[in-house]
Protein backbone atom coordinates (compact mmCIF):
# COMPACT_ATOMS: atom_id res chain seq x y z
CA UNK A 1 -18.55 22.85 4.16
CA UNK A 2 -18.66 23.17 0.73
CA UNK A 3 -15.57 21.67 -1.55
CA UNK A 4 -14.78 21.42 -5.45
CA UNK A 5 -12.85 18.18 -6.56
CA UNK A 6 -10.57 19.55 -9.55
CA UNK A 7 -9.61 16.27 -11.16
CA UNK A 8 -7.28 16.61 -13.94
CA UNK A 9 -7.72 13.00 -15.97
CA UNK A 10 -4.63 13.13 -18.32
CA UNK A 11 -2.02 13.36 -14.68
CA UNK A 12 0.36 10.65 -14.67
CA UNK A 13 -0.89 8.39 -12.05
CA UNK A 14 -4.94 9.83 -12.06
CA UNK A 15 -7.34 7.31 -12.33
CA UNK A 16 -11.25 6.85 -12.57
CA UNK A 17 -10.96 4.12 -10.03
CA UNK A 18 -8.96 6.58 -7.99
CA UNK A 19 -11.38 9.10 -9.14
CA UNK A 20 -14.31 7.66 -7.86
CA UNK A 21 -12.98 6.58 -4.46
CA UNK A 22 -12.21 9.79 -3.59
CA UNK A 23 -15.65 11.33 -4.44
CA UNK A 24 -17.20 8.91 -2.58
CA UNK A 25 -15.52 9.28 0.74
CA UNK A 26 -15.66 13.31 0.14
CA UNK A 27 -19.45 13.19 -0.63
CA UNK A 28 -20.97 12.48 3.31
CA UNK A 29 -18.46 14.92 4.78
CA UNK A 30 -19.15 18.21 2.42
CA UNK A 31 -21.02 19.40 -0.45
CA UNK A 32 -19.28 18.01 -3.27
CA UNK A 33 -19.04 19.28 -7.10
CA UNK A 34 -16.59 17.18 -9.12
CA UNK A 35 -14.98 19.34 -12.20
CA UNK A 36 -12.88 17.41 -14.74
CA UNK A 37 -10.02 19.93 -16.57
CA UNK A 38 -9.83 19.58 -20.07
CA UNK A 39 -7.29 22.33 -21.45
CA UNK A 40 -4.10 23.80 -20.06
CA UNK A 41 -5.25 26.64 -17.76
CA UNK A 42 -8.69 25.19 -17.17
CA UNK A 43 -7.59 24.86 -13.38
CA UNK A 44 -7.31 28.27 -13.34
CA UNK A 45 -10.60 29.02 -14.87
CA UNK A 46 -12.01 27.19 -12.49
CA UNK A 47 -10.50 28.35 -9.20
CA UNK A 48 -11.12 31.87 -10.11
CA UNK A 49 -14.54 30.94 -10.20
CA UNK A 50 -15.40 28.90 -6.87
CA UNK A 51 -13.81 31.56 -4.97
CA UNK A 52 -16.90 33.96 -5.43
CA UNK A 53 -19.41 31.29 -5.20
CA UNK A 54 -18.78 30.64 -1.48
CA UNK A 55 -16.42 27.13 -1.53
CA UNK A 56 -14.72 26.94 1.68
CA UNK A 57 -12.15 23.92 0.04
CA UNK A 58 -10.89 23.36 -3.52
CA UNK A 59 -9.23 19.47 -3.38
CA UNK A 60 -7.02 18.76 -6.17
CA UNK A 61 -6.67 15.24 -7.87
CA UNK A 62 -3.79 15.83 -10.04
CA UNK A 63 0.08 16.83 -10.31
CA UNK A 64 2.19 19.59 -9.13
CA UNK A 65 1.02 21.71 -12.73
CA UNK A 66 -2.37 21.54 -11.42
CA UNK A 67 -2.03 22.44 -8.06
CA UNK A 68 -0.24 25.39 -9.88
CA UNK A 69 -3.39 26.98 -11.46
CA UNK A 70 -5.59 26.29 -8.90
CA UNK A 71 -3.23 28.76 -6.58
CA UNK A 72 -2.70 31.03 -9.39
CA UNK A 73 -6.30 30.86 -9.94
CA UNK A 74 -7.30 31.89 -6.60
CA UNK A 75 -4.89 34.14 -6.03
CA UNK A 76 -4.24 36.27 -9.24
CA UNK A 77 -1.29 37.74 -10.39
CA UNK A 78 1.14 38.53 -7.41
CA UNK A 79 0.98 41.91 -6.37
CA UNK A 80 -3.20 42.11 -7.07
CA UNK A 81 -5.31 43.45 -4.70
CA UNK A 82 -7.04 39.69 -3.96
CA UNK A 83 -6.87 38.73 -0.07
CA UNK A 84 -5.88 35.75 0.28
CA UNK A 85 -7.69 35.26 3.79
CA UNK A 86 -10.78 35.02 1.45
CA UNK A 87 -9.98 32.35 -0.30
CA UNK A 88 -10.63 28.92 -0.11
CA UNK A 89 -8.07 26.80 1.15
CA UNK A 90 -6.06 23.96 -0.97
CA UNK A 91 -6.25 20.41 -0.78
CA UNK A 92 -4.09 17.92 -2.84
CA UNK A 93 -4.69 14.15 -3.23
CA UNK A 94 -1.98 13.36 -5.46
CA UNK A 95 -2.64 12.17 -9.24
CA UNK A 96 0.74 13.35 -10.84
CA UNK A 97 4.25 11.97 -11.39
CA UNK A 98 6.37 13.66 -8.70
CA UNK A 99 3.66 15.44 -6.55
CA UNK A 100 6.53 17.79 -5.05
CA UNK A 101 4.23 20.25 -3.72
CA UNK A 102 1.92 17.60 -1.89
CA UNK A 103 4.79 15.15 -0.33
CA UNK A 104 6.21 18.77 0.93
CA UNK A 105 3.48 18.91 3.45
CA UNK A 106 3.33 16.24 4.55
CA UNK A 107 0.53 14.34 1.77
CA UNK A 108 1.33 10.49 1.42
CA UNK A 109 2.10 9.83 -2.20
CA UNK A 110 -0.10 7.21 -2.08
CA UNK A 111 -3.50 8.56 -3.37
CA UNK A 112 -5.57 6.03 -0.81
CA UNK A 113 -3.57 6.86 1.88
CA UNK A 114 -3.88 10.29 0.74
CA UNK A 115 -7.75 10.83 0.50
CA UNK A 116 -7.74 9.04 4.64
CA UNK A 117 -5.58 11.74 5.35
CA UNK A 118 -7.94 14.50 4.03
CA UNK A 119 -10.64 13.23 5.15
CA UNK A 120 -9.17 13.14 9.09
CA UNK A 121 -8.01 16.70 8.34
CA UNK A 122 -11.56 17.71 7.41
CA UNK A 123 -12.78 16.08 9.99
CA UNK A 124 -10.62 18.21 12.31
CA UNK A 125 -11.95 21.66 10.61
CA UNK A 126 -15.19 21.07 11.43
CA UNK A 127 -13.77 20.79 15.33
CA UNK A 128 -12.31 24.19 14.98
CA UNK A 129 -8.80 23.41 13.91
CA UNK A 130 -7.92 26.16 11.61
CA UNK A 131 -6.18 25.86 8.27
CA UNK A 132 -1.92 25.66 8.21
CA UNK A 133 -0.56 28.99 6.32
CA UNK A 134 2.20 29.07 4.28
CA UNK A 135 3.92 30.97 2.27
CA UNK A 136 4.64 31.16 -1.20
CA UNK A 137 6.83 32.54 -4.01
CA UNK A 138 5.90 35.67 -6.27
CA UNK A 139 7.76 35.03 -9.68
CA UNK A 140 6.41 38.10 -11.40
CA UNK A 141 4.05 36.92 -13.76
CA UNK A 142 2.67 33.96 -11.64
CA UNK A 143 2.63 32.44 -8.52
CA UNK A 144 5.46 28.98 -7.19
CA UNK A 145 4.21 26.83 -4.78
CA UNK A 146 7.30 25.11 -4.99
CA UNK A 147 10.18 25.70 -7.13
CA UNK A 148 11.21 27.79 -10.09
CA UNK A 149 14.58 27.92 -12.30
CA UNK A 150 16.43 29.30 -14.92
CA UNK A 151 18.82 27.88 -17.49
CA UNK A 152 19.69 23.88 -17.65
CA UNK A 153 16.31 23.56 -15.66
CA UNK A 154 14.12 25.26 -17.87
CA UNK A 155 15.70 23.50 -20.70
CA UNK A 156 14.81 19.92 -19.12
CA UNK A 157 11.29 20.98 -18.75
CA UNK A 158 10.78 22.16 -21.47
CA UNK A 159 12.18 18.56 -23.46
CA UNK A 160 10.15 16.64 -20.95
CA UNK A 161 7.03 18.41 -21.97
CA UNK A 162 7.73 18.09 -25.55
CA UNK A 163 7.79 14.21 -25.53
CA UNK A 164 4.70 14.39 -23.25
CA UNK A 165 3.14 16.08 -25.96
CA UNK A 166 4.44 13.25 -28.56
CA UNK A 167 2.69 10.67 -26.14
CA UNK A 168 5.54 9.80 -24.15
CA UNK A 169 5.25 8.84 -20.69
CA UNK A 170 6.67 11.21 -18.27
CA UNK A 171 8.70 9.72 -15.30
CA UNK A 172 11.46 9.79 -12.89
CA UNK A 173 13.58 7.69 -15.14
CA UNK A 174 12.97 10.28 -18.29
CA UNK A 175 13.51 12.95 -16.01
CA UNK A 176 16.88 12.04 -15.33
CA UNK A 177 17.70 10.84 -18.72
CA UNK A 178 16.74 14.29 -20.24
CA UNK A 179 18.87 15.92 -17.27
CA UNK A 180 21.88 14.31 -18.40
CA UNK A 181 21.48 15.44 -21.87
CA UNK A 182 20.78 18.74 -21.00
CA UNK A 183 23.91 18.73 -18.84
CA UNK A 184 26.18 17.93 -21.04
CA UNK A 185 24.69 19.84 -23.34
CA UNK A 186 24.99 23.30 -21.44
CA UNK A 187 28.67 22.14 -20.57
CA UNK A 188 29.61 23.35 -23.73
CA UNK A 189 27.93 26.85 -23.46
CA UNK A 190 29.22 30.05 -21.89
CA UNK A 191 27.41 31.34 -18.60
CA UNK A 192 24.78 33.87 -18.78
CA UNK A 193 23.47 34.53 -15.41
CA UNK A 194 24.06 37.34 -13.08
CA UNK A 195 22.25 36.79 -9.10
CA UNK A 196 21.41 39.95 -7.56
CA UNK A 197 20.77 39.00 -3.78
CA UNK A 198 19.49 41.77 -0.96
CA UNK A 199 23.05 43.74 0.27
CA UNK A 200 24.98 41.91 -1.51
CA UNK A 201 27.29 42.44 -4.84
CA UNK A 202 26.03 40.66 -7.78
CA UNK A 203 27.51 37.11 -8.72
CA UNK A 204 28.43 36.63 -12.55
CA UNK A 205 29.04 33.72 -14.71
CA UNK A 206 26.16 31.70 -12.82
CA UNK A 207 25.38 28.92 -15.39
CA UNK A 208 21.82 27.54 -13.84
CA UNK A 209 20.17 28.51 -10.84
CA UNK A 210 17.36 27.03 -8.91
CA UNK A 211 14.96 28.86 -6.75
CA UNK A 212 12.81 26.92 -3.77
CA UNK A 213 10.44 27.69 -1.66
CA UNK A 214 10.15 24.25 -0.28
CA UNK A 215 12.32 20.87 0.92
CA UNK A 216 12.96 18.34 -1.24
CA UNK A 217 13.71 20.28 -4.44
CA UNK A 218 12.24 16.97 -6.42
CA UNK A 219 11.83 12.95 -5.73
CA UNK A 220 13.26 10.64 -8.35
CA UNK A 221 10.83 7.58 -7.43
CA UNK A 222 11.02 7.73 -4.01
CA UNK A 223 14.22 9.34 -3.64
CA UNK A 224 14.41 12.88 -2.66
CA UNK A 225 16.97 14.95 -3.92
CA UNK A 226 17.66 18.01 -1.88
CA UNK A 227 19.32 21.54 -2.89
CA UNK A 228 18.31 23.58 -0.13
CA UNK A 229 16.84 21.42 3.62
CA UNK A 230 16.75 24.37 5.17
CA UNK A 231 14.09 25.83 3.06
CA UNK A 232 10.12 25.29 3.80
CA UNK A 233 6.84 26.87 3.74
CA UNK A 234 7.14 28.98 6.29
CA UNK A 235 10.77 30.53 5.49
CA UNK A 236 12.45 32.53 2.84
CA UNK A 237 13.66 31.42 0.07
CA UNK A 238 16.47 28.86 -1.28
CA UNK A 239 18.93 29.82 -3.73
CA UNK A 240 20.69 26.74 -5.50
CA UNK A 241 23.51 27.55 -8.44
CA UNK A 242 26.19 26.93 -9.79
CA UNK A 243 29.37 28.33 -11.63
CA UNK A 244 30.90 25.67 -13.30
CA UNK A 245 29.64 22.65 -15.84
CA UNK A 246 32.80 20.80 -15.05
CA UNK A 247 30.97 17.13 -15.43
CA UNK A 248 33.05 15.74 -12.57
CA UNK A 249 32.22 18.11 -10.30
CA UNK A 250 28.58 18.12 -11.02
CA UNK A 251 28.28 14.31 -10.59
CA UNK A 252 29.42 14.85 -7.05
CA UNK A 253 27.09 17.32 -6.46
CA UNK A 254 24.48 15.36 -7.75
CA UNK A 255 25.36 12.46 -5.31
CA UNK A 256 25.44 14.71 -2.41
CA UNK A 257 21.76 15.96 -3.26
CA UNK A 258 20.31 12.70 -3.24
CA UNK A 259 22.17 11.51 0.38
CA UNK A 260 20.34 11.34 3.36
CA UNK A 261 23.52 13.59 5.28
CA UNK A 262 22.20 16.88 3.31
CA UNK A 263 26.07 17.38 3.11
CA UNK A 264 25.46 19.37 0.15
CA UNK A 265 28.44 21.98 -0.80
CA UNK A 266 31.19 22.37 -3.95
CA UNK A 267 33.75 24.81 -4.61
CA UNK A 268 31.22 25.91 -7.72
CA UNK A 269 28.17 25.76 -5.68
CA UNK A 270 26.00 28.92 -4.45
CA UNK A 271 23.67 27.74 -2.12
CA UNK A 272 22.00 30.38 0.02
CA UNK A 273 19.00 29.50 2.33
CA UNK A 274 15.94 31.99 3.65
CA UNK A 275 16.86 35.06 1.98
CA UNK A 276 13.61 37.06 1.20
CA UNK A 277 14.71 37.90 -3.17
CA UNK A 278 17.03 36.82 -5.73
CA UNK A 279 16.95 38.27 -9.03
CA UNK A 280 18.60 36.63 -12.33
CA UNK A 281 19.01 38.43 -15.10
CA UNK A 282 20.54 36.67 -17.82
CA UNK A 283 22.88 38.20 -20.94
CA UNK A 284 20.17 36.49 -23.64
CA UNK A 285 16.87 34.56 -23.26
CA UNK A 286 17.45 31.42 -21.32
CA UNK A 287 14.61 28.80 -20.52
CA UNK A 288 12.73 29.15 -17.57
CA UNK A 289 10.22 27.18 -15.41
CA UNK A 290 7.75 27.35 -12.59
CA UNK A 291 6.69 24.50 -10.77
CA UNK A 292 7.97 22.26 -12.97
CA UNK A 293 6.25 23.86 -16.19
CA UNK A 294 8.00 25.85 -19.13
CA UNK A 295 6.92 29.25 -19.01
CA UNK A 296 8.99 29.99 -21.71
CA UNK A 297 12.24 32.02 -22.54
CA UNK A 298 13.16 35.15 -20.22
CA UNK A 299 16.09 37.51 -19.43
CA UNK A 300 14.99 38.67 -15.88
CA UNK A 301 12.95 37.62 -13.23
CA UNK A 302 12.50 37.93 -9.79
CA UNK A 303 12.01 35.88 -7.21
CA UNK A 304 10.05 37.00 -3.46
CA UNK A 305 8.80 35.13 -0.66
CA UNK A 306 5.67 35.96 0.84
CA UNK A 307 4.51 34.28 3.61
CA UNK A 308 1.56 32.88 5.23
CA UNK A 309 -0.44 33.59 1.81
CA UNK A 310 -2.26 30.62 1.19
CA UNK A 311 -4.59 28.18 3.68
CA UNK A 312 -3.95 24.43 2.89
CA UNK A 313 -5.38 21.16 4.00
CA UNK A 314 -2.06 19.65 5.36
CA UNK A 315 -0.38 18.26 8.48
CA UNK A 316 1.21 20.96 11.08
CA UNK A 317 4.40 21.79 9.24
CA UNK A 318 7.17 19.42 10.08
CA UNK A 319 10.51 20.10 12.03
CA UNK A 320 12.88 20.76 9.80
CA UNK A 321 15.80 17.79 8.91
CA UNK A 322 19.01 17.15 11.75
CA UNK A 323 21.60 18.62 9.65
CA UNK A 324 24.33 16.86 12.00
């Protein structure tokens, strides 16, 4: 079996320690080339290219941006004529800050306990258990393995990513800081989204919306804060928005998405679960992200599941959470 180790060494919690450790216990089970990224989009560079040169696993050591371009690397832009049944299959041992995308399926946060787990999943290939599928979301202009927004949430990305770029640490704690500012920052503002949902008549004067194709939305620590349970790899969609800024209001949402009951619901809250599109279009640029990175100011996009479109190195998917 032949695998490439995509090790991104500026991710939050990536280490050469970690680095090493993970080589080393790769090395006796499959043909190993280590590959270091050292640019944004150099993940994707380099998945585009070990899918031609016959690698049956690309492992990622990094965060949830990484894992990103690898996908988006081996895949291409949605709606290209790649199949994805040709493509090597994803593994992640975490190395970012949240690592969303690799606690989703099942991937211990821990990066030790992380690489055993890999290693016992490899192990289980090569006695003719066959990859997990699951599906994905087409934004467009890129692939989500996870999540995608418009409005407040684009606006906290793209803050957190400008006092990475000062040096700054990124964490949960900054995160939420940010949040709050952006918050009450957008309270002030008018709302600019419209949803367009299959069948159904539009809904105006959305203020932020969030898109999922997974379960937790994020983790603050180890916390997971949930908009949509329902949603997971192998179902449509979650929709997550809301129509008022009313501070009050929002700070009881926010304590609902972090309990363990999943009670999550508000008079201002749309919250829709496996539907297969949503599109947002929005009366003036807004900020918008993907996977947790700024792509940048937009007035429309849309949002599509499509399953079983990518093989990953993960535990059978998981039941999903007793909403009792």
């Amino acid at each position: 079996m032949r695998a490439v180790l995509i090790v991104n060494p500026n991710a939050t919690s990536t280490t050469a320690a970690g680095r090493d450790l993970l080589a080393h216990a790769l090395e006796s089970r499959v043909e190993l080339a280590v590959v270091h990224t050292d640019h944004r989009g150099h993940a994707i560079e380099i998945a585009a290219a070990a899918k031609h040169d016959g690698t049956d696993v690309i492992i990622v050591h990094g965060g949830d941006g990484t894992v990103n371009e690898v996908v988006n690397g081996l895949l291409g832009r949605p709606g290209g004529q790649e199949r994805s049944d040709t493509v090597p299959a994803v593994a992640v041992v975490p190395g970012g800050s949240a690592n969303v995308f690799a606690r989703a399926l099942g991937i211990s946060p821990d990066p030790i306990v992380a690489t055993n787990q890999l290693v016992d999943l490899l192990g289980a290939r090569r006695n003719g258990a066959p990859w997990r599928r699951i599906g994905l979301m087409d934004c467009g202009e890129r692939w989500a393995v996870f999540t995608a927004g418009m409005g407040v949430d684009g606006d906290v990305v793209a803050a957190v990513e400008a006092q990475r770029a000062k040096g700054r640490k990124v964490t949960a704690g900054r995160y939420i800081r940010v949040a709050v500012r952006e918050m009450l920052a957008s309270a002030r503002k008018e709302p600019l989204l419209t949803l367009e949902l299959p069948d159904r008549p539009p809904i105006t004067d959305v203020y932020f919306a969030f898109i999922s194709n997974s379960s937790p939305w994020t983790y603050a620590n180890t916390r997971p804060v949930w908009t949509n349970p329902d949603t997971t790899f192998e179902t449509g969609l979650g929709l997550f928005a809301v129509t008022s800024m009313n501070v009050w209001r929002n700070l009881m949402l926010v304590r609902r998405m972090v309990s363990k009951k999943h009670d999550i619901k508000g008079k201002h809250l749309i919250r829709e679960d496996d539907v297969a599109s949503v599109r947002i279009i929005s009366a003036e640029p807004v900020a918008s992200q993907i996977d947790g990175d700024f792509l940048g100011l937009r007035e429309e996009m849309t949002f599509r599941a499509v399953p079983g479109v990518l093989s990953v190195v993960a535990p059978p998917a998981a039941e999903p959470p007793d909403q009792r």
